[in-house]
C-alpha atoms as a PDB file:
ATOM      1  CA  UNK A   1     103.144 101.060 113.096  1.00  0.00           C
ATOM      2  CA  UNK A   2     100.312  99.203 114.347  1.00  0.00           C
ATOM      3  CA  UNK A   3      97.776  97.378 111.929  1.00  0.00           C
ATOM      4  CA  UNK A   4      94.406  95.305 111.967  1.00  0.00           C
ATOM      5  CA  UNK A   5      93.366  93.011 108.665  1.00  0.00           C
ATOM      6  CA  UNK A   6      90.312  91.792 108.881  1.00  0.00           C
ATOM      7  CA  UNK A   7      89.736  88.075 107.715  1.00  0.00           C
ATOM      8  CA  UNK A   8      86.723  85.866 106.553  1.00  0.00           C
ATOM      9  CA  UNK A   9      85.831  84.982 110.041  1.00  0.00           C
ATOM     10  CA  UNK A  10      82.774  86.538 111.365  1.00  0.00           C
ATOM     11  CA  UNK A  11      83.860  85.574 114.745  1.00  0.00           C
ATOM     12  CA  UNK A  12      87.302  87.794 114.184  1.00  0.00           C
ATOM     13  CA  UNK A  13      89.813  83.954 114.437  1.00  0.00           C
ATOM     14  CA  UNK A  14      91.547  84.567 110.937  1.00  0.00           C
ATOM     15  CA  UNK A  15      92.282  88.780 112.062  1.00  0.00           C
ATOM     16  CA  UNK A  16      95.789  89.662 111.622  1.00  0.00           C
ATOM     17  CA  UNK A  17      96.796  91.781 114.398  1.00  0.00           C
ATOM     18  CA  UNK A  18     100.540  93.268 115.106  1.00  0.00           C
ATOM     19  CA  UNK A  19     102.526  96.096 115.120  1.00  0.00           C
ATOM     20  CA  UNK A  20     106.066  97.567 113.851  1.00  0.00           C
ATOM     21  CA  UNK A  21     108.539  99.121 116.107  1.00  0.00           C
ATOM     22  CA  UNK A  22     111.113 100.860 113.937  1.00  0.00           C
ATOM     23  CA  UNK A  23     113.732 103.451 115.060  1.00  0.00           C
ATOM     24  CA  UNK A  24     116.141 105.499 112.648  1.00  0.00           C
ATOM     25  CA  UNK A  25     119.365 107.148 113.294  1.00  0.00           C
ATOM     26  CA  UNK A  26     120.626 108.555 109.902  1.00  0.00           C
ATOM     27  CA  UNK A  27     124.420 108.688 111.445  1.00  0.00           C
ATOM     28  CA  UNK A  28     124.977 105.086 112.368  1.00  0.00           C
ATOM     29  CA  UNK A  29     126.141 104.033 109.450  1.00  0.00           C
ATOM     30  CA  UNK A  30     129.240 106.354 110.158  1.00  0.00           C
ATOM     31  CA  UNK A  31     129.549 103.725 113.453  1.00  0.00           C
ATOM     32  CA  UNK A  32     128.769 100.593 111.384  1.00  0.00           C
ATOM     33  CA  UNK A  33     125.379 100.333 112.241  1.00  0.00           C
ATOM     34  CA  UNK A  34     122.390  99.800 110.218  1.00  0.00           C
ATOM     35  CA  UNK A  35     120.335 103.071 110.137  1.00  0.00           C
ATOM     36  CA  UNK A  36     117.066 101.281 110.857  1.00  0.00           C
ATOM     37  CA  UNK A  37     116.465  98.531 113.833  1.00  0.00           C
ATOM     38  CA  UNK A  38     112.524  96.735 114.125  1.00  0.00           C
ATOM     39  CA  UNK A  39     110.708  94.501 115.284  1.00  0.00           C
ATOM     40  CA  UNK A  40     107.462  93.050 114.405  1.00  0.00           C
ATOM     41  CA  UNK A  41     105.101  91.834 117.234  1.00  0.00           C
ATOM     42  CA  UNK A  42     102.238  89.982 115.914  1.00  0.00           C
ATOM     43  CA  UNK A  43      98.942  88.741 118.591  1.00  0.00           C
ATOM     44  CA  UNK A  44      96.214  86.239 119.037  1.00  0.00           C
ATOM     45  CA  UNK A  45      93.667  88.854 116.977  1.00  0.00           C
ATOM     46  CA  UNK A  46      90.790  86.611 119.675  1.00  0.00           C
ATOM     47  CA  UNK A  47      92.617  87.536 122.791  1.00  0.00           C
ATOM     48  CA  UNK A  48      95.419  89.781 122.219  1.00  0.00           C
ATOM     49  CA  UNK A  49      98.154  87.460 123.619  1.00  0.00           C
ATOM     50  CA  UNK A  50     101.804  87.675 121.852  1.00  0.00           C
ATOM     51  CA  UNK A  51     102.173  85.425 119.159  1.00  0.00           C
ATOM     52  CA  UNK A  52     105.554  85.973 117.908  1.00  0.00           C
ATOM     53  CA  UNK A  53     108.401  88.938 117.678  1.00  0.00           C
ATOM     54  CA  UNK A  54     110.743  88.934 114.771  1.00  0.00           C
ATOM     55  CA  UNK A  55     113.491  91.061 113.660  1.00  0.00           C
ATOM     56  CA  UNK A  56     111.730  93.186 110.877  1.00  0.00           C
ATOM     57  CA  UNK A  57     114.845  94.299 108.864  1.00  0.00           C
ATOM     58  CA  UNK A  58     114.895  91.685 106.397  1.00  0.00           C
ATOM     59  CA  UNK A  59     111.048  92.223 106.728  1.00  0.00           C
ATOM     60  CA  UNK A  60     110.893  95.995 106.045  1.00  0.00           C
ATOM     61  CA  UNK A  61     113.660  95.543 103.583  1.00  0.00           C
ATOM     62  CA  UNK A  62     111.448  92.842 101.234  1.00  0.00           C
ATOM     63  CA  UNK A  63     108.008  93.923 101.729  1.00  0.00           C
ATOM     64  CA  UNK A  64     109.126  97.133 100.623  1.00  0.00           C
ATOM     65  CA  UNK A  65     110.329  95.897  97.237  1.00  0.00           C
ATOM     66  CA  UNK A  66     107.533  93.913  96.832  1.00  0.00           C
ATOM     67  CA  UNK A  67     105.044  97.070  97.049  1.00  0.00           C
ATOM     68  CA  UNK A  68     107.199  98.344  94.613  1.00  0.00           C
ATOM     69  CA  UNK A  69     106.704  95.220  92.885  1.00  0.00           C
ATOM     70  CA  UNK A  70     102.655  95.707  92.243  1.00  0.00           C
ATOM     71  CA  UNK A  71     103.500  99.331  91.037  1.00  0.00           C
ATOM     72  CA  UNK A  72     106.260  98.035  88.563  1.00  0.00           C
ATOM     73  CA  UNK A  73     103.831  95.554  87.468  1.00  0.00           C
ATOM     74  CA  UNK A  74     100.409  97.590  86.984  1.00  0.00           C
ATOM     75  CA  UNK A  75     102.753 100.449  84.866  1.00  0.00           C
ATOM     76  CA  UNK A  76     104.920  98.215  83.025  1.00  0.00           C
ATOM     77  CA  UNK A  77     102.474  95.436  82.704  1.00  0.00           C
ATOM     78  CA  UNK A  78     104.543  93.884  79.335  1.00  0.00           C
ATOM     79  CA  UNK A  79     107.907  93.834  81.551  1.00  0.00           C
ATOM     80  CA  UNK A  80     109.704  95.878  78.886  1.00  0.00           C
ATOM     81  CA  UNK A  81     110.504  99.607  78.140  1.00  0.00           C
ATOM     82  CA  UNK A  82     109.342 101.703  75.452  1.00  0.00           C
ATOM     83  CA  UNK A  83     108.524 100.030  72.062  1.00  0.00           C
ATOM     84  CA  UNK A  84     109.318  96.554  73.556  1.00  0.00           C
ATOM     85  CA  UNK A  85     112.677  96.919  74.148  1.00  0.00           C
ATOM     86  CA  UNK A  86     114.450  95.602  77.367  1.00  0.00           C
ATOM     87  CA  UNK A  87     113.784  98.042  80.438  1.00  0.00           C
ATOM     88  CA  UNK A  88     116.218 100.325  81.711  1.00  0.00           C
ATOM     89  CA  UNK A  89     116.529 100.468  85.408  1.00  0.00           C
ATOM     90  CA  UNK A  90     117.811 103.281  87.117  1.00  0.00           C
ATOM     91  CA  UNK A  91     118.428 102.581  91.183  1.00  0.00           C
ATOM     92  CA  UNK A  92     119.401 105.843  93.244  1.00  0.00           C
ATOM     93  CA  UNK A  93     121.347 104.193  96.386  1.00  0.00           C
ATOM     94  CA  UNK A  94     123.079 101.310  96.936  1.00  0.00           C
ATOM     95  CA  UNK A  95     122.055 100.333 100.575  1.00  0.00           C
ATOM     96  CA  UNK A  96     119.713  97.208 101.739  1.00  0.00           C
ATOM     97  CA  UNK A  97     116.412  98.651  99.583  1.00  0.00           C
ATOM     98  CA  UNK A  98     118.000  98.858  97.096  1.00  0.00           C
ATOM     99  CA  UNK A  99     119.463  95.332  97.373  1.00  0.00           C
ATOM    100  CA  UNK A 100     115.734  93.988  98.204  1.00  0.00           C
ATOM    101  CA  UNK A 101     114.981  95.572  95.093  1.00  0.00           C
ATOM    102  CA  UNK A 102     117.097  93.569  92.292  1.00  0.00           C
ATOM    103  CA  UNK A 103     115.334  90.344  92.282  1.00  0.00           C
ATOM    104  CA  UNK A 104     112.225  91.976  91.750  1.00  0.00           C
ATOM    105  CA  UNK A 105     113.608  94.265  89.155  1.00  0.00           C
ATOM    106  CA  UNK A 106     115.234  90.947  87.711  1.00  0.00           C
ATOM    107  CA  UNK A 107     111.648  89.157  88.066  1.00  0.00           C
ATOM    108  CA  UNK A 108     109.525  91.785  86.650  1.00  0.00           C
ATOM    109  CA  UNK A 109     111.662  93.522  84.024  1.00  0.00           C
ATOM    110  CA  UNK A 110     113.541  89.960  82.435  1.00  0.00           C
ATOM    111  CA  UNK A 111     116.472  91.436  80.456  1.00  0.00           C
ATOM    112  CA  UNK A 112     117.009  94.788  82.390  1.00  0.00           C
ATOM    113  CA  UNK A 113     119.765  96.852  82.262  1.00  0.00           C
ATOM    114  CA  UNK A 114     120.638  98.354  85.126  1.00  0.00           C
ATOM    115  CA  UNK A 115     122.592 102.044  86.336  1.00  0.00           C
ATOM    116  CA  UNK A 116     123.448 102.165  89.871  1.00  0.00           C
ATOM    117  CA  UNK A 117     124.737 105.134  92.342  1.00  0.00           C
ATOM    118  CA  UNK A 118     125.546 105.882  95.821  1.00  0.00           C
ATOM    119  CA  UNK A 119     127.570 108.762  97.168  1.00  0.00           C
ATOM    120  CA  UNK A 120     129.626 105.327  98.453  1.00  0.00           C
ATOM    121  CA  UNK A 121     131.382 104.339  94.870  1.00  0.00           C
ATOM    122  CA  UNK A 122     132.678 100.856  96.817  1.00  0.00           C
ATOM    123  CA  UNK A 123     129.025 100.312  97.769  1.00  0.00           C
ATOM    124  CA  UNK A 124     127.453 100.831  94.563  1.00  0.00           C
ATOM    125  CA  UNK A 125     130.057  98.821  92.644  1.00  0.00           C
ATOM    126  CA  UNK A 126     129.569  95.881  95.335  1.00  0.00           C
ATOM    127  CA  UNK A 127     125.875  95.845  94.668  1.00  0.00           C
ATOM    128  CA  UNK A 128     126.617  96.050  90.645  1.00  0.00           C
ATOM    129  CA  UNK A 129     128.283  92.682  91.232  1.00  0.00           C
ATOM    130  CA  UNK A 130     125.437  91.274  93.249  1.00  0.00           C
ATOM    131  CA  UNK A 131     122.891  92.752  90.202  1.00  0.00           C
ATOM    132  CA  UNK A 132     125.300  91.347  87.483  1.00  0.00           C
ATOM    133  CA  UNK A 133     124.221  87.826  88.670  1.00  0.00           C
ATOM    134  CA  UNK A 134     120.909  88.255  89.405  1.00  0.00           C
ATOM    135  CA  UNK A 135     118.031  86.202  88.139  1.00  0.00           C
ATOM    136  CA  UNK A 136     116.513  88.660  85.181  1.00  0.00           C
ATOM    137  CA  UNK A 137     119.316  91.188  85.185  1.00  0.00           C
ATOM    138  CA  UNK A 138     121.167  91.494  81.798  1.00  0.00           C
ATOM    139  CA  UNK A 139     123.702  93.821  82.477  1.00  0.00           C
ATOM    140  CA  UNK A 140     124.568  96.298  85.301  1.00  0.00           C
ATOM    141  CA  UNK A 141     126.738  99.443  86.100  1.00  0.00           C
ATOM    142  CA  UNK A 142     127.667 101.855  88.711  1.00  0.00           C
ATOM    143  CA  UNK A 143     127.765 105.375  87.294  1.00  0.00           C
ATOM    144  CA  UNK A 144     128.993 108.939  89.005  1.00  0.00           C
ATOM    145  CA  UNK A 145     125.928 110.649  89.528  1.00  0.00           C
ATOM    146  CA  UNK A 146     122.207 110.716  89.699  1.00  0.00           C
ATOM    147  CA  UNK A 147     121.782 112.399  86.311  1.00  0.00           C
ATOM    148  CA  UNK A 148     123.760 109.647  84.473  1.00  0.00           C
ATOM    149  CA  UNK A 149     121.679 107.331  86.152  1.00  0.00           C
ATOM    150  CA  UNK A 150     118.520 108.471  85.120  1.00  0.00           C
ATOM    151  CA  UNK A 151     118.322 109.988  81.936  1.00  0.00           C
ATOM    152  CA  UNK A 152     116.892 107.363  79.619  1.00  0.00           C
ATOM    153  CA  UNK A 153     115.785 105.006  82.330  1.00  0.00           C
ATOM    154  CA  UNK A 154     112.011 103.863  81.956  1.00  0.00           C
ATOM    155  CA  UNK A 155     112.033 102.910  85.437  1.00  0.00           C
ATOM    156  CA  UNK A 156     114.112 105.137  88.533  1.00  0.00           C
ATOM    157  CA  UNK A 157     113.735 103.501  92.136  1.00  0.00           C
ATOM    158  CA  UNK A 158     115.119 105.995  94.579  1.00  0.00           C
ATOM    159  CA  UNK A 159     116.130 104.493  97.778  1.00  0.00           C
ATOM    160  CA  UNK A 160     118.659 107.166  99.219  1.00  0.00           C
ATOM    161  CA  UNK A 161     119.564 107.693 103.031  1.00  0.00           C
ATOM    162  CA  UNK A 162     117.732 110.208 104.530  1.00  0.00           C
ATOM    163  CA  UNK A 163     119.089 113.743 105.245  1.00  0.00           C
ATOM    164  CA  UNK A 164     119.084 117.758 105.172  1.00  0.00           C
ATOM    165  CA  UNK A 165     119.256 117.805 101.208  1.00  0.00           C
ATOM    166  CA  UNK A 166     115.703 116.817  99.797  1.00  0.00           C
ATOM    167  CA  UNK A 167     113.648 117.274  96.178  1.00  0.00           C
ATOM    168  CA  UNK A 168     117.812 117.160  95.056  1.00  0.00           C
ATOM    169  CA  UNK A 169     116.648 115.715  91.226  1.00  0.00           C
ATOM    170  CA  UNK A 170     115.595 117.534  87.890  1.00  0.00           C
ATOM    171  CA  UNK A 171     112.622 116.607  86.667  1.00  0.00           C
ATOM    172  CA  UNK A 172     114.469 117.730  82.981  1.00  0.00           C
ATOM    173  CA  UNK A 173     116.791 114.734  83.203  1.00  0.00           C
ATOM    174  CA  UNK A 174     113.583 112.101  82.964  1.00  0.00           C
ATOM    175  CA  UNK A 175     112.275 110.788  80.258  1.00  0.00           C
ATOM    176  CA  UNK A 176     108.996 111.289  79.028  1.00  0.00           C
ATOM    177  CA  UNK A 177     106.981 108.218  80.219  1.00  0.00           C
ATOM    178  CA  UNK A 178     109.235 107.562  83.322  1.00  0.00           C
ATOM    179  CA  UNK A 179     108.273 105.752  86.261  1.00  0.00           C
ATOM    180  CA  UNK A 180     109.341 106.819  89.199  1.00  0.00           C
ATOM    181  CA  UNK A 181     109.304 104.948  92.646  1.00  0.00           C
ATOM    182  CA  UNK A 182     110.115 106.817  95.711  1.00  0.00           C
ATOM    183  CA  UNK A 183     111.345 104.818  98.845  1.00  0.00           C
ATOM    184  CA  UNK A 184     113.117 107.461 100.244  1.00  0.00           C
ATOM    185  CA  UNK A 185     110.601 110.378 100.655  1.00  0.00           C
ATOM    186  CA  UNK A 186     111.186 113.187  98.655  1.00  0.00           C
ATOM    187  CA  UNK A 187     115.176 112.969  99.032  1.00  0.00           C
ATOM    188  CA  UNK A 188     115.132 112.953  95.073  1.00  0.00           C
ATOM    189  CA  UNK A 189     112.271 113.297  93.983  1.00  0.00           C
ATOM    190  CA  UNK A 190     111.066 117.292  93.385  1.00  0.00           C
ATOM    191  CA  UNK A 191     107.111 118.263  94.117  1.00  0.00           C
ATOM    192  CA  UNK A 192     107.696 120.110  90.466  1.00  0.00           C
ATOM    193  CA  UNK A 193     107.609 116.116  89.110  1.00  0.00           C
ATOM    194  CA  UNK A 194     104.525 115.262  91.771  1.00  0.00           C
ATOM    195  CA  UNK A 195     102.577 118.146  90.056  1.00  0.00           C
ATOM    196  CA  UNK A 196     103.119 117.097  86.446  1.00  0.00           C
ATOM    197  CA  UNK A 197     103.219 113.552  86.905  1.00  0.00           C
ATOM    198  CA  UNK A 198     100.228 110.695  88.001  1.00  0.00           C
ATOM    199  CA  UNK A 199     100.638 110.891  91.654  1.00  0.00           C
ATOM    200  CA  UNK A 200      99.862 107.812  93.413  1.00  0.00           C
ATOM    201  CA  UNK A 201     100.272 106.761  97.185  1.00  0.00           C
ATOM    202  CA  UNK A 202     100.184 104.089  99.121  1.00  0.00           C
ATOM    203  CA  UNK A 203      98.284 105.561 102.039  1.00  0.00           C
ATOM    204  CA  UNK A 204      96.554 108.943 100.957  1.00  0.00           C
ATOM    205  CA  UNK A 205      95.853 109.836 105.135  1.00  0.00           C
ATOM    206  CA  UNK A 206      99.526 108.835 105.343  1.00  0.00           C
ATOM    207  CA  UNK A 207     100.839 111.082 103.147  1.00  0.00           C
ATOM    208  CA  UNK A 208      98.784 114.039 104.212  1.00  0.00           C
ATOM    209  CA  UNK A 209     100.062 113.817 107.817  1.00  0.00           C
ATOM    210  CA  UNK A 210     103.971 113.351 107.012  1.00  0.00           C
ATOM    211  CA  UNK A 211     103.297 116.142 104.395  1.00  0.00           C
ATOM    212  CA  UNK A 212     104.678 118.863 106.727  1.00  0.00           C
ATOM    213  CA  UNK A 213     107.361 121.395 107.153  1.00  0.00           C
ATOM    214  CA  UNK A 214     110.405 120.371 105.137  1.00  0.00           C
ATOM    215  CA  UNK A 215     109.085 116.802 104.385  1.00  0.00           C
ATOM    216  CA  UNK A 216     107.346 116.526 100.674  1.00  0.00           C
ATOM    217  CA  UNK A 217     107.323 120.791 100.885  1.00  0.00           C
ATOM    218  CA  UNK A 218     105.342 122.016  97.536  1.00  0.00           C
ATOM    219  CA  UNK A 219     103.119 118.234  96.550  1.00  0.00           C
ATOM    220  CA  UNK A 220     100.219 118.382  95.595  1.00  0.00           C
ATOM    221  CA  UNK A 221      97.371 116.083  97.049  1.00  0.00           C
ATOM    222  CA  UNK A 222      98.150 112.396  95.154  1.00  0.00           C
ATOM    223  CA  UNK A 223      95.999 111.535  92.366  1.00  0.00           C
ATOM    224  CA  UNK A 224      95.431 108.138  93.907  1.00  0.00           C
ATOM    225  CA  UNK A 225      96.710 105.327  95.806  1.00  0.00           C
ATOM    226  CA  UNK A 226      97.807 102.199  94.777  1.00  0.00           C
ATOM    227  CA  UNK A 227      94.681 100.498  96.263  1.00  0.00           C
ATOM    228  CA  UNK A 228      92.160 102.876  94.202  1.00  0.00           C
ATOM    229  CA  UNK A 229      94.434 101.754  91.153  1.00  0.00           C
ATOM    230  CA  UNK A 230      94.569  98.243  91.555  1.00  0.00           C
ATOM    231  CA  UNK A 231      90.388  97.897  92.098  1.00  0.00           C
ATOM    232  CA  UNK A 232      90.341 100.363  89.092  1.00  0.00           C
ATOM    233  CA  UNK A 233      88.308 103.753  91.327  1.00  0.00           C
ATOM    234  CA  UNK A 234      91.372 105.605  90.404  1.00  0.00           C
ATOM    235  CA  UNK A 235      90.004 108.512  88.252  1.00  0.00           C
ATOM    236  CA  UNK A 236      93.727 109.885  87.171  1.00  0.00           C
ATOM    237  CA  UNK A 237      93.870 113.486  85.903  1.00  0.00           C
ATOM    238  CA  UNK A 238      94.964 113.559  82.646  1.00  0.00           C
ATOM    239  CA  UNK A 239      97.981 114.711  82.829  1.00  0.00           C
ATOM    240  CA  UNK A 240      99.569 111.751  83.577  1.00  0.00           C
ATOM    241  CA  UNK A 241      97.558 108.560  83.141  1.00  0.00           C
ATOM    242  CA  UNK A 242     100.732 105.924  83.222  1.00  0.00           C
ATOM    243  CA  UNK A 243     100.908 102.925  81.058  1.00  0.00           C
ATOM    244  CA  UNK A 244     102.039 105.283  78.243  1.00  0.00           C
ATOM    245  CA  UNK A 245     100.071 108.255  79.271  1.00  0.00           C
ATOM    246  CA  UNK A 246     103.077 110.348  80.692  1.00  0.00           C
ATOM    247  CA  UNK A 247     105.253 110.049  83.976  1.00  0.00           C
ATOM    248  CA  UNK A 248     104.009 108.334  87.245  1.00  0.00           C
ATOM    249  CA  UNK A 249     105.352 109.582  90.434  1.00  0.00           C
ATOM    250  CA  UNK A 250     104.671 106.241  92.867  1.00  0.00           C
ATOM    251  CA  UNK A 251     105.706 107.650  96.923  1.00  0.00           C
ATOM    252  CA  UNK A 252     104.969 104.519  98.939  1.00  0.00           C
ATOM    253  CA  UNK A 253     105.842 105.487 102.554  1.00  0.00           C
ATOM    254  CA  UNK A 254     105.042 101.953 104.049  1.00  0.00           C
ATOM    255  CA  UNK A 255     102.343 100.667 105.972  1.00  0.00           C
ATOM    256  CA  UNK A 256     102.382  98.245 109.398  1.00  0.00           C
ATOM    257  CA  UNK A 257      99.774  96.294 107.101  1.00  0.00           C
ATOM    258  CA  UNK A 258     102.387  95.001 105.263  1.00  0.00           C
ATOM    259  CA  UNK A 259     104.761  93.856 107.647  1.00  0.00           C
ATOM    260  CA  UNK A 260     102.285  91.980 109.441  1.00  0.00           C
ATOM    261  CA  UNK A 261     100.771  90.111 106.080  1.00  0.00           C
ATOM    262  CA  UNK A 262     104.691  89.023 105.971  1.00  0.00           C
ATOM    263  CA  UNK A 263     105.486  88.499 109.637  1.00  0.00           C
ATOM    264  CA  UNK A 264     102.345  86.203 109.485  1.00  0.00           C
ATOM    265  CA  UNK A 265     103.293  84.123 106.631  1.00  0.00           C
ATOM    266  CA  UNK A 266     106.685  83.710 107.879  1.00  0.00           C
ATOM    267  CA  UNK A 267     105.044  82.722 111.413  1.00  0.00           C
ATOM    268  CA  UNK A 268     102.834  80.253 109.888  1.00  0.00           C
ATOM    269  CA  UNK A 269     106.153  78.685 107.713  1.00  0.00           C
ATOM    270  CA  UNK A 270     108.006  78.387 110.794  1.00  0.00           C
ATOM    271  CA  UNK A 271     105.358  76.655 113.036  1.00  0.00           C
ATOM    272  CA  UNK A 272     105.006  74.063 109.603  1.00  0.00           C
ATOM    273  CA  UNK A 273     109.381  73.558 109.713  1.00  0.00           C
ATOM    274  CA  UNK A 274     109.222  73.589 113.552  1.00  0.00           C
ATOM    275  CA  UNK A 275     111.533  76.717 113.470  1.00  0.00           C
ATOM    276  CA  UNK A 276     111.723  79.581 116.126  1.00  0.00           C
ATOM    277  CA  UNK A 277     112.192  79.829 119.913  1.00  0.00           C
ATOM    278  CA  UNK A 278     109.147  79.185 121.799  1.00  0.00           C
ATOM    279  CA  UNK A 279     109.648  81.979 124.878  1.00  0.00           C
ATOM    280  CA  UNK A 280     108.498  81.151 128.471  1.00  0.00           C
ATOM    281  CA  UNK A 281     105.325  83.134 129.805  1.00  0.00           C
END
């Protein structure tokens, strides 16, 4: 996942320059292994040399939740649910996105409540203790099944392991004005609720290229990206308009933008505390 951000420079010195190299193998957790390995590789964006290569787990893990973050915040800009009362938080998997995800929840949304599942029941009712304690977080639960999870929730964050069983939620079980972040693909969430819903991206070229075969069968073209929202060119269709205006349907996939923004802020605090190996050439 390669990426380029330009800086203020004209002569190209404050570029950010790097790459992701991620790998997935859906059974190792059946092993003990973490389903995802990376590593971020960032370079001199003058000369190309190697700067730096970090282990991007912890990486992918919170610059994920953080994306999810901006959405959270532009479509539930008070922090609350509907009428003003404290947001209920539906999380769908119980893995390491979804733990990157509670502090944010618990930043954004003071006085959540949150319902947790996983097909694990010890898993989700070790992360319900985690939540239970969290900054923010009033209350949280494990609960039996998707359905119980969601119905009622102003916010669902689906963050499910992939596999063969995709677009597995009913649209019927969300509420109204429900905001929806996808993680995971389309593992739970149906193209029927990308069709009736704002649609929103993070990468609209992105999406159009994974969009193929059984991946995100049935979608429509998104409405708009995050970016487009954010700088206000969004022109939503009004269907679904968010902040109020219906459900939002937010499927960020990830960008190598992102991990690079973080792998270079976490190079630059290291260098400062005089942490890190310094590798022969």
């Amino acid at each position: 996942m390669p990426a380029l951000l330009r800086g203020e420079a004209a002569d190209g010195s404050a570029d950010l320059i790097g790459a992701k190299w991620i790998t997935g193998f859906p059974a190792n957790p059946a092993s003990g292994l973490p389903t995802y390995h990376a590593l971020v590789l960032l370079n001199d964006p003058l000369t190309g040399e190697p700067l730096a290569v970090m282990d991007a787990a912890t990486i992918t893990a919170q610059r994920t939740a953080a994306i999810s973050g901006t959405a959270i915040r532009h479509f539930l800009p008070g922090g609350t649910g509907r009428g003003g009362r404290p947001a209920r938080v539906a999380v769908l998997g119980a893995g390491a996105q979804a733990r990157s995800h509670i502090p944010i929840i618990g930043h954004l949304l003071p006085g959540a409540t949150l319902r947790l599942t996983d097909i694990d029941a010890a898993r989700a009712l070790a992360l319900v203790g985690e939540a239970s304690i969290a900054k923010g977080v009033a209350s949280a639960g494990a609960v039996s099944s998707v359905r119980e999870a969601v119905e009622s929730a102003d916010l669902v964050i689906s963050v499910v392991s992939f596999g063969p069983d995709r677009q597995a939620l009913d649209p019927s079980w969300l509420g109204p004005e429900t905001l929806f972040i996808a993680v995971d693909y389309d593992m739970q969430a149906p193209a029927e609720l990308a069709r009736e819903a704002l649609f929103v991206v993070d990468d609209r070229d992105q999406f159009l290229a994974t969009r193929s075969g059984p991946t995100f069968a049935g979608y429509p073209d998104p409405d708009a990206t995050l970016g487009e929202l954010f700088r206000g060119d969004a022109r939503p269709r009004a269907a679904g308009s968010g902040s109020g205006g219906g459900r939002v349907l937010v499927a960020h996939l990830g960008v190598g933008l992102a991990d690079v923004v973080f792998a270079s802020t976490i190079l630059a605090r290291a260098e400062q505390l005089g942490l890190g190996r310094i590798l022969p050439r």
